[in-house]
N, C-alpha and C. Protein backbone atom coordinates (compact mmCIF):
# COMPACT_ATOMS: atom_id res chain seq x y z
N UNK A 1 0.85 -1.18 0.00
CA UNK A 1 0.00 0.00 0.00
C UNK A 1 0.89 1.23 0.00
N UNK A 2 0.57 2.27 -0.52
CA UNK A 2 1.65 3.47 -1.05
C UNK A 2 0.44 4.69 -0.11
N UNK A 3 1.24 4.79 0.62
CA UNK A 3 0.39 5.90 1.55
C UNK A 3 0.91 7.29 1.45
N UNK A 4 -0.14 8.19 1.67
CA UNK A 4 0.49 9.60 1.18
C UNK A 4 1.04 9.86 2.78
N UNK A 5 1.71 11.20 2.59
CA UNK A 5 2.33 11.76 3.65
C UNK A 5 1.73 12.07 5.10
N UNK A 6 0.15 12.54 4.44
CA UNK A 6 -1.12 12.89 5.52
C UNK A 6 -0.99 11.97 6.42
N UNK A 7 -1.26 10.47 5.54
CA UNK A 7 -2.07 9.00 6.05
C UNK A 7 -0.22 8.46 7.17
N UNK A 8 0.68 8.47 6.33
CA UNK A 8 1.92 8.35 7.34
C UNK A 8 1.92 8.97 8.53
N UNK A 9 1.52 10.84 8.83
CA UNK A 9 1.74 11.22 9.57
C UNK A 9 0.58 10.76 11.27
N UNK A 10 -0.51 10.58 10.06
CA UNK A 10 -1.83 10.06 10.76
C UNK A 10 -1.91 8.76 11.84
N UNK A 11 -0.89 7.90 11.31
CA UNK A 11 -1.03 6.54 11.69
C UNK A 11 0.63 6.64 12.91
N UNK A 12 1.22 7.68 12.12
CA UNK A 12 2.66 7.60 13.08
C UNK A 12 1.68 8.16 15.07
N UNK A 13 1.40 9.45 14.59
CA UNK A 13 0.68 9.86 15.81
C UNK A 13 -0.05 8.67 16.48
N UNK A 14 -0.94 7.95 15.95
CA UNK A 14 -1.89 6.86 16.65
C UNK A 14 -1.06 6.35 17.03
N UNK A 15 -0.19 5.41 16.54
CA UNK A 15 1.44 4.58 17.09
C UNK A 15 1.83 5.62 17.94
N UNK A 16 2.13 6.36 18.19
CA UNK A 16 2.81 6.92 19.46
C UNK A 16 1.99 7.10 20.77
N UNK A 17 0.30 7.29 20.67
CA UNK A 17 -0.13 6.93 21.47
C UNK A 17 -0.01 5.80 22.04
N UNK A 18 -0.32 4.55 21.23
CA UNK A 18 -0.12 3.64 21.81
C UNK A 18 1.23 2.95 22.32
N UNK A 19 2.29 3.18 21.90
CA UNK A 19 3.60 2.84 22.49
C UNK A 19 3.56 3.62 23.56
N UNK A 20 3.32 4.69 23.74
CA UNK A 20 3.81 5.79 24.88
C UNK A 20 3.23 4.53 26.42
N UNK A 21 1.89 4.02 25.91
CA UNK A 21 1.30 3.89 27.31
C UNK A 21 1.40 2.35 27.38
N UNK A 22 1.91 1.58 26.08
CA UNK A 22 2.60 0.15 26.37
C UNK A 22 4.01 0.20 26.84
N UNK A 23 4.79 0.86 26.54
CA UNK A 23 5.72 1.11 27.12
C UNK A 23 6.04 1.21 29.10
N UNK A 24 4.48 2.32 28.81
CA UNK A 24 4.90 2.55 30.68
C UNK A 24 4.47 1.30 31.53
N UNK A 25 3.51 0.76 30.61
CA UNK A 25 2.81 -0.59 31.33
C UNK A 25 4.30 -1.65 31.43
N UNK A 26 4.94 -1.98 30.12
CA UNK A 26 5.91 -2.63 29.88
C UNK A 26 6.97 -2.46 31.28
N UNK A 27 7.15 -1.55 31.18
CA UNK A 27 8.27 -0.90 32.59
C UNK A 27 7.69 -0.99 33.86
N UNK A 28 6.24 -0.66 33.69
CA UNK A 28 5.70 0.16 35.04
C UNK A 28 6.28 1.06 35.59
N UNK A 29 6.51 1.82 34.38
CA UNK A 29 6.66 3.27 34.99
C UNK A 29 5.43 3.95 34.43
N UNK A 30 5.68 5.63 34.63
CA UNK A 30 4.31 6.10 34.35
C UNK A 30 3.87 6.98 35.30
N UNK A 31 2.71 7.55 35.81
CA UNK A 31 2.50 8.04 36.65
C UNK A 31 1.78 9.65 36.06
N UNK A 32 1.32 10.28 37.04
CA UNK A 32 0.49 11.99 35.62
C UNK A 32 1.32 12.13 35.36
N UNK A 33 2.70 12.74 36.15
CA UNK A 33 3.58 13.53 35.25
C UNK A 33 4.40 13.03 34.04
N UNK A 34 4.65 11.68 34.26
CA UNK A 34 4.86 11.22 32.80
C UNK A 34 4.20 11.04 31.56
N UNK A 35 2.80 10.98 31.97
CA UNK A 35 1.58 10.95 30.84
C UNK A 35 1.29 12.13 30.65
N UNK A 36 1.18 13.06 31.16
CA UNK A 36 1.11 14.32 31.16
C UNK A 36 1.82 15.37 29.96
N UNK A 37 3.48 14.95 30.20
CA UNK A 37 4.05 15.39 29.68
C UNK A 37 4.28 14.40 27.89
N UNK A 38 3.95 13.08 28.20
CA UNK A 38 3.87 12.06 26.56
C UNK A 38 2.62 12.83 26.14
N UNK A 39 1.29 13.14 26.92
CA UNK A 39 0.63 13.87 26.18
C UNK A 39 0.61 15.09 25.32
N UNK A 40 1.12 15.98 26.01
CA UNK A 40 1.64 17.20 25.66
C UNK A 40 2.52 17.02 24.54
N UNK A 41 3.85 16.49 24.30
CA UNK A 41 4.21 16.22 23.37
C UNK A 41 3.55 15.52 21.85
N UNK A 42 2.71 14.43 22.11
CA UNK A 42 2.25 14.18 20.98
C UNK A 42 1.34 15.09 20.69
N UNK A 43 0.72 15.79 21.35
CA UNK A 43 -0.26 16.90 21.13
C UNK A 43 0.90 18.16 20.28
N UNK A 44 1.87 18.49 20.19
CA UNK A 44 2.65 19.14 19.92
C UNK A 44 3.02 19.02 18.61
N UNK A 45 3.33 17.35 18.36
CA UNK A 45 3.55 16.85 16.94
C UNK A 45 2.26 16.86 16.24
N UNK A 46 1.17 16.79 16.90
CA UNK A 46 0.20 16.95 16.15
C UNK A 46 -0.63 18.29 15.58
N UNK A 47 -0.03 19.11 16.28
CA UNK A 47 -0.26 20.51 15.90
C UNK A 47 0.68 21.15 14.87
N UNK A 48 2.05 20.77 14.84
CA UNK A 48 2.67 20.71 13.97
C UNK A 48 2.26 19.83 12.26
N UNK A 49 1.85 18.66 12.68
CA UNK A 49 1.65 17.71 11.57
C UNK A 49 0.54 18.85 10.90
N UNK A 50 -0.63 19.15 11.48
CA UNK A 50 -1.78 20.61 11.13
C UNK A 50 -1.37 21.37 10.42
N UNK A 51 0.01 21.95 10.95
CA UNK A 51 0.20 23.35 10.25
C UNK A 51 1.09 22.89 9.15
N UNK A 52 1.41 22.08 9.03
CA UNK A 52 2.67 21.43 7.88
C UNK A 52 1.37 20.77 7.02
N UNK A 53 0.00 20.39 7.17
CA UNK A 53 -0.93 20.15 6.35
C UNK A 53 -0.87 18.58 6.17
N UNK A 54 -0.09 17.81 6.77
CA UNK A 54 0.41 16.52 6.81
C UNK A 54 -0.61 15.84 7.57
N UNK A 55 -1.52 16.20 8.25
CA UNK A 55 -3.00 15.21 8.54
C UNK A 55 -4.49 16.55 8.49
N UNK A 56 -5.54 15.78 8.24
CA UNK A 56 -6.34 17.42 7.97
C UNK A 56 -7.13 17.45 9.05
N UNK A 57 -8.07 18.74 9.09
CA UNK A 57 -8.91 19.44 10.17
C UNK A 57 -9.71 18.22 11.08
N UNK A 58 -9.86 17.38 10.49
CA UNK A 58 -11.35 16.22 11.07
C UNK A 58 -10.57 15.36 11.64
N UNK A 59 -9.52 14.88 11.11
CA UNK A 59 -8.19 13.93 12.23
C UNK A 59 -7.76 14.40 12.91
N UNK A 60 -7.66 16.02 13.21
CA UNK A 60 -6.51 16.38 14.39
C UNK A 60 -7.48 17.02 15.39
N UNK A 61 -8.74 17.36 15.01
CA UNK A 61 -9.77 17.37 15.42
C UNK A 61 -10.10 16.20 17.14
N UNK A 62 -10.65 14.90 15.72
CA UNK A 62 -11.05 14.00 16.64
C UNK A 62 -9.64 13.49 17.24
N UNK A 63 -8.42 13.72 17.12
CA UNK A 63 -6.79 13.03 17.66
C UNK A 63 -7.18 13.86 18.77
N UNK A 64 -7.26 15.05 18.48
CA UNK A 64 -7.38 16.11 20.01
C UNK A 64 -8.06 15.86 20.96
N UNK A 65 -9.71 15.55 20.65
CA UNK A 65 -10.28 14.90 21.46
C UNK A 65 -10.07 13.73 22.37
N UNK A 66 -9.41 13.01 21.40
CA UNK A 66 -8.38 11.53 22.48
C UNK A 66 -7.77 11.96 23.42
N UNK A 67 -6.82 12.65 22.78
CA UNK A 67 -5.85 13.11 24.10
C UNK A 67 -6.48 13.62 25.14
N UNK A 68 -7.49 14.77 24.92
CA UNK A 68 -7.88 15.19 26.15
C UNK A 68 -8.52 14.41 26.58
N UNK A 69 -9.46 13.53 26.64
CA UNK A 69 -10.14 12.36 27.17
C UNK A 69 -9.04 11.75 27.65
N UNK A 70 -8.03 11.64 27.29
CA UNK A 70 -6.71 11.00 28.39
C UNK A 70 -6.24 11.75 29.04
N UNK A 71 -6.25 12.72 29.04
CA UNK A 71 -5.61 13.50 30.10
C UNK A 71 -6.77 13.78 30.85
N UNK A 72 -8.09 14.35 30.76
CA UNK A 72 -8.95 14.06 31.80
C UNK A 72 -8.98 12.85 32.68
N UNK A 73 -8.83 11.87 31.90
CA UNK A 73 -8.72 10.46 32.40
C UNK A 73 -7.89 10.72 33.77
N UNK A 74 -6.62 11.23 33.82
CA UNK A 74 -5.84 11.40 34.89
C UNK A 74 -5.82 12.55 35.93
N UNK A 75 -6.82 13.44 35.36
CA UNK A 75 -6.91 14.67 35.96
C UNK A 75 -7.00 14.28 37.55
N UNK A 76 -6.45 14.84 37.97
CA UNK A 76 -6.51 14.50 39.76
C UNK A 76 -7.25 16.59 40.33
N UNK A 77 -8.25 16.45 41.06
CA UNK A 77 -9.02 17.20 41.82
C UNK A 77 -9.64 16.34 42.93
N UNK A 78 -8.68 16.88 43.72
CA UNK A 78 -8.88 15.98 45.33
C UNK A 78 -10.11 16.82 46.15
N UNK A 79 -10.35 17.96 45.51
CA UNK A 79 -11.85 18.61 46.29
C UNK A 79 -12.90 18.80 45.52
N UNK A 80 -12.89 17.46 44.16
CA UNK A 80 -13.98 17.59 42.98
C UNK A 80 -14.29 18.95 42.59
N UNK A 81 -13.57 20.11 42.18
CA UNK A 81 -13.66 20.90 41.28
C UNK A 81 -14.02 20.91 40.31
N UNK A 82 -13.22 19.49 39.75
CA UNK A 82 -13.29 18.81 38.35
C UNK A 82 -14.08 17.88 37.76
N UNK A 83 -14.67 17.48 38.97
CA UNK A 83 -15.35 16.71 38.98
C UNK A 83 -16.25 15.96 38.30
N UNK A 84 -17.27 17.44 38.31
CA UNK A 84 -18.42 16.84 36.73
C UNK A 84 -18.13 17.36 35.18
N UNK A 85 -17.32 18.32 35.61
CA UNK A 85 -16.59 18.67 34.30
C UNK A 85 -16.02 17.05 33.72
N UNK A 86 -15.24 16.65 33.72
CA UNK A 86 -14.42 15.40 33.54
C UNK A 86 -15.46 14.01 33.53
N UNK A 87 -16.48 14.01 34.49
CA UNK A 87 -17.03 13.03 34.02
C UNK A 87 -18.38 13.32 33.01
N UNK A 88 -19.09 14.89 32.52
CA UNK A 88 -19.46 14.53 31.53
C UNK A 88 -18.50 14.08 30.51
N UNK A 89 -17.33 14.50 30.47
CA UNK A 89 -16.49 14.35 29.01
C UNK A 89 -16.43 13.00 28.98
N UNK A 90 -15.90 12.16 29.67
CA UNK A 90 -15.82 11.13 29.73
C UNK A 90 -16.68 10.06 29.63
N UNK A 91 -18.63 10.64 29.93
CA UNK A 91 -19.51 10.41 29.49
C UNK A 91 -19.70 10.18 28.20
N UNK A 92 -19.23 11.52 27.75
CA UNK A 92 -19.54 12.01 26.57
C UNK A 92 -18.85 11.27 25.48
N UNK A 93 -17.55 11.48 25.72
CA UNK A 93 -16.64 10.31 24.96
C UNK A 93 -17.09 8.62 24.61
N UNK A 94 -17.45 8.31 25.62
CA UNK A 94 -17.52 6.73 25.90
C UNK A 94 -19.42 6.54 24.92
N UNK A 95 -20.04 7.26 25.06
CA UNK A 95 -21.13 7.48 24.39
C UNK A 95 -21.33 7.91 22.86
N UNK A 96 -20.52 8.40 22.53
CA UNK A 96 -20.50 8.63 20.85
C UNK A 96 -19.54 7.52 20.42
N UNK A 97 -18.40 7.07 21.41
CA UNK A 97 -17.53 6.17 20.48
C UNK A 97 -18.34 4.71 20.79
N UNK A 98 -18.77 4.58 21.82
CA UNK A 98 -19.24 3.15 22.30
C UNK A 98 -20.77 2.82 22.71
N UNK A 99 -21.67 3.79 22.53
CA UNK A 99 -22.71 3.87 22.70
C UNK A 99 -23.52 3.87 23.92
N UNK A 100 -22.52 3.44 24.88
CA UNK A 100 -22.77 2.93 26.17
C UNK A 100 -22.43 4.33 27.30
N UNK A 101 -23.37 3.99 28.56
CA UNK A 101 -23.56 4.88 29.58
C UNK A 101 -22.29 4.47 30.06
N UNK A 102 -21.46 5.17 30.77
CA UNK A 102 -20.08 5.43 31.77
C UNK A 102 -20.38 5.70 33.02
N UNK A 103 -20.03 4.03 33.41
CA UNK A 103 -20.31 4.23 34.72
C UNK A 103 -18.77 4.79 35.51
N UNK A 104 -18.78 6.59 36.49
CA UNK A 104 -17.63 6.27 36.30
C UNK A 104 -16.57 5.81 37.52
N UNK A 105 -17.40 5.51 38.20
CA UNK A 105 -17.00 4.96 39.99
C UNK A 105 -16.16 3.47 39.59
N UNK A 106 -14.82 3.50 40.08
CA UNK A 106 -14.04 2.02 40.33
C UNK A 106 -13.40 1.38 38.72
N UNK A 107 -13.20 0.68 39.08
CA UNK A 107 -12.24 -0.09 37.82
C UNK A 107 -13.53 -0.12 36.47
N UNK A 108 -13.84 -0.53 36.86
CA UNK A 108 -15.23 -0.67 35.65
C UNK A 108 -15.49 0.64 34.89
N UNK A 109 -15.06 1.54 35.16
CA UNK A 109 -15.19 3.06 34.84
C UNK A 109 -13.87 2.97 33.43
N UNK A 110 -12.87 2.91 34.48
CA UNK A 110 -11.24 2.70 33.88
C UNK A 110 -11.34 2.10 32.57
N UNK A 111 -11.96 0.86 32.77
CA UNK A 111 -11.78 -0.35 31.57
C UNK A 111 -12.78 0.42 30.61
N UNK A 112 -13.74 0.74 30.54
CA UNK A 112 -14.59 1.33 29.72
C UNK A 112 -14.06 2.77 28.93
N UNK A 113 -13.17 3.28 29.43
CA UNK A 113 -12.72 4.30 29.06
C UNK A 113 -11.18 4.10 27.94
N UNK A 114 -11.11 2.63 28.46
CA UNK A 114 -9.95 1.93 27.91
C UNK A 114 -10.29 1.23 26.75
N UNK A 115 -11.44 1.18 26.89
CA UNK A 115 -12.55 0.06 25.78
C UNK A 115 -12.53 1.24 24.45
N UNK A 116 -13.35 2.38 24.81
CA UNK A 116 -13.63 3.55 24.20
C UNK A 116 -12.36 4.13 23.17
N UNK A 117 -11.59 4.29 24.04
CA UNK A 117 -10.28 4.97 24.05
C UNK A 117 -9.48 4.16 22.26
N UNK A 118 -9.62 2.54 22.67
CA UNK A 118 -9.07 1.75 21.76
C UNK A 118 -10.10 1.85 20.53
N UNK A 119 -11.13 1.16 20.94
CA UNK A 119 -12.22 1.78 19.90
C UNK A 119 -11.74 2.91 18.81
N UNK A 120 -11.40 4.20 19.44
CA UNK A 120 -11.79 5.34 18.76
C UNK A 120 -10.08 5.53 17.99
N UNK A 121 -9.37 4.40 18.58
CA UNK A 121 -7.92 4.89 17.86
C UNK A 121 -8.33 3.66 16.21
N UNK A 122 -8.97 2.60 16.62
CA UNK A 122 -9.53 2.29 15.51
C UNK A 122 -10.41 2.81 14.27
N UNK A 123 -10.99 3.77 15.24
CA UNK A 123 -11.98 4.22 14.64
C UNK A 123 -11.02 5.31 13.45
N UNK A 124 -10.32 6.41 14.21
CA UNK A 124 -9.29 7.08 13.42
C UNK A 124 -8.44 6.22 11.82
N UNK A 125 -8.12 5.34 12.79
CA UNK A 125 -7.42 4.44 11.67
C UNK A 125 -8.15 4.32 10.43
N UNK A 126 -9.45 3.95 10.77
CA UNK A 126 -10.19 3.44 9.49
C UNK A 126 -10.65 4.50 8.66
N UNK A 127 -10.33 6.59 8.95
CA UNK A 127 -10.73 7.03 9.06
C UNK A 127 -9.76 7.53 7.96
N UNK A 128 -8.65 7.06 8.48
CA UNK A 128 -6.96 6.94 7.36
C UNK A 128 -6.99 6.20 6.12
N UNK A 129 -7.34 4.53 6.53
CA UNK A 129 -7.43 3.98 5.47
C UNK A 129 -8.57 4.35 4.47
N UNK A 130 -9.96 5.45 5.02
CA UNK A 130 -11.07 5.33 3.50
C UNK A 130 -10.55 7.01 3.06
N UNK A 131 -9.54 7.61 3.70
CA UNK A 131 -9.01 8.56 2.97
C UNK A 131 -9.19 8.82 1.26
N UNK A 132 -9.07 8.38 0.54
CA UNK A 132 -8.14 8.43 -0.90
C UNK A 132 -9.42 7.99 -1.25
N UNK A 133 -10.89 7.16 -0.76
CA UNK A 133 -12.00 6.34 -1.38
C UNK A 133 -12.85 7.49 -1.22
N UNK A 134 -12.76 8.39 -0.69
CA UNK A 134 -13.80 9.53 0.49
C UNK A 134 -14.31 10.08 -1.12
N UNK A 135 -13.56 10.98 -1.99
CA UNK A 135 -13.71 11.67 -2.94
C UNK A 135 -15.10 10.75 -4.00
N UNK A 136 -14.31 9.75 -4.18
CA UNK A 136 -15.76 8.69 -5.34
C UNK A 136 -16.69 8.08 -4.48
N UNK A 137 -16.23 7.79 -2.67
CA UNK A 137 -17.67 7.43 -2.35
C UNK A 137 -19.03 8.55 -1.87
N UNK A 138 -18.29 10.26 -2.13
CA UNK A 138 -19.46 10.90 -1.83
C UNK A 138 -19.97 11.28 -3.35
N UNK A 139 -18.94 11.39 -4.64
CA UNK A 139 -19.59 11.16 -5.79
C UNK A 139 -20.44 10.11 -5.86
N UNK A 140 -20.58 9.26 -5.86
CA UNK A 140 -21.28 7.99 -6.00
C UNK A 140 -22.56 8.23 -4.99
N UNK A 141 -22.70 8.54 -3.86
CA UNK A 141 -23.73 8.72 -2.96
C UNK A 141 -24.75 10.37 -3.52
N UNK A 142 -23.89 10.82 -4.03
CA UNK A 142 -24.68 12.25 -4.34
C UNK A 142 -25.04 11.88 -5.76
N UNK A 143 -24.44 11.15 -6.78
CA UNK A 143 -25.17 10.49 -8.06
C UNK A 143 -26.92 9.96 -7.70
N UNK A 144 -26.73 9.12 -6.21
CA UNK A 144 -28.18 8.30 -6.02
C UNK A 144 -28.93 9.18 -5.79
N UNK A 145 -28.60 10.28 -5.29
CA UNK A 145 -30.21 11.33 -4.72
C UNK A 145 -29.87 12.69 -5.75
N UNK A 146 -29.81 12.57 -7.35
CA UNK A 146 -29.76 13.51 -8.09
C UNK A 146 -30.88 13.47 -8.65
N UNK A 147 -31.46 14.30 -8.66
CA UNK A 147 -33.03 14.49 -9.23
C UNK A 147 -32.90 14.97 -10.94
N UNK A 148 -33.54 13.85 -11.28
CA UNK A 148 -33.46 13.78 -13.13
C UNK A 148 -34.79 14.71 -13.51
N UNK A 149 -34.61 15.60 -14.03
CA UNK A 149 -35.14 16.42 -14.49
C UNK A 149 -36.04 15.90 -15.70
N UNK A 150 -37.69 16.03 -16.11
CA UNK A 150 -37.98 15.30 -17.19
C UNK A 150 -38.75 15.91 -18.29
């Protein structure tokens, strides 16, 4: 497969999410300030990849959204400040990518957000691969509802 530069830069970012946080598992290291700061950085390359035009508005878009759903994920507010802020998002997230209510009390919260999370890096992916098909499959869909004049 001969991928353009966009779809490289697209799929490198998703891969770095996911190494960043197999890695810390791998080690068990980790902790906010290390995710914190892997976030920030890929968020960095990805703002860059934007302005260099190397992935477009709707991928760095929904990429952005990931991240912050991970970094909410870790947000620590020990006097719930943050509280419902963070768990609508996290609501919110887990509900458009997975359809499902977020429950978000205890491990069961975690895994669901982990469920979501993977989900939606799939979801991106596939979002890469119908790239280059996008152009003839909305020709083709706007051909079926063209009103023939008689």
């Amino acid at each position: 497969m001969n991928l353009s530069v966009a779809e490289k830069d697209g799929y490198v970012l998703l891969d770095k999410v996911i190494m960043t946080f197999q890695e810390m598992a791998e080690s068990g290291s980790g902790g906010k300030n290390e995710v914190d700061n892997a976030l920030e950085a890929i968020m960095a390359d990805a703002k860059r990849a934007k302005a260099q035009g190397s992935i477009d508005l709707v991928f760095f878009k929904r990429f952005h959204r990931l991240l912050m759903i991970l970094k909410l994920a870790i947000a620590e507010s020990p006097e719930g400040i943050l509280g419902p802020l963070v768990e609508r998002e996290l609501s919110n997230f887990v509900g458009d990518v997975k359809g499902e209510k977020l429950e978000v009390k205890g491990k069961k919260g975690i895994g669901t957000i982990a469920a979501a999370t993977a989900e939606e890096i799939i979801n991106l992916h596939l979002y890469l691969d119908s790239r280059k098909d996008r152009d003839k499959l909305m020709e083709a869909f706007t051909k079926k509802f063209e009103i023939k004049k008689k």
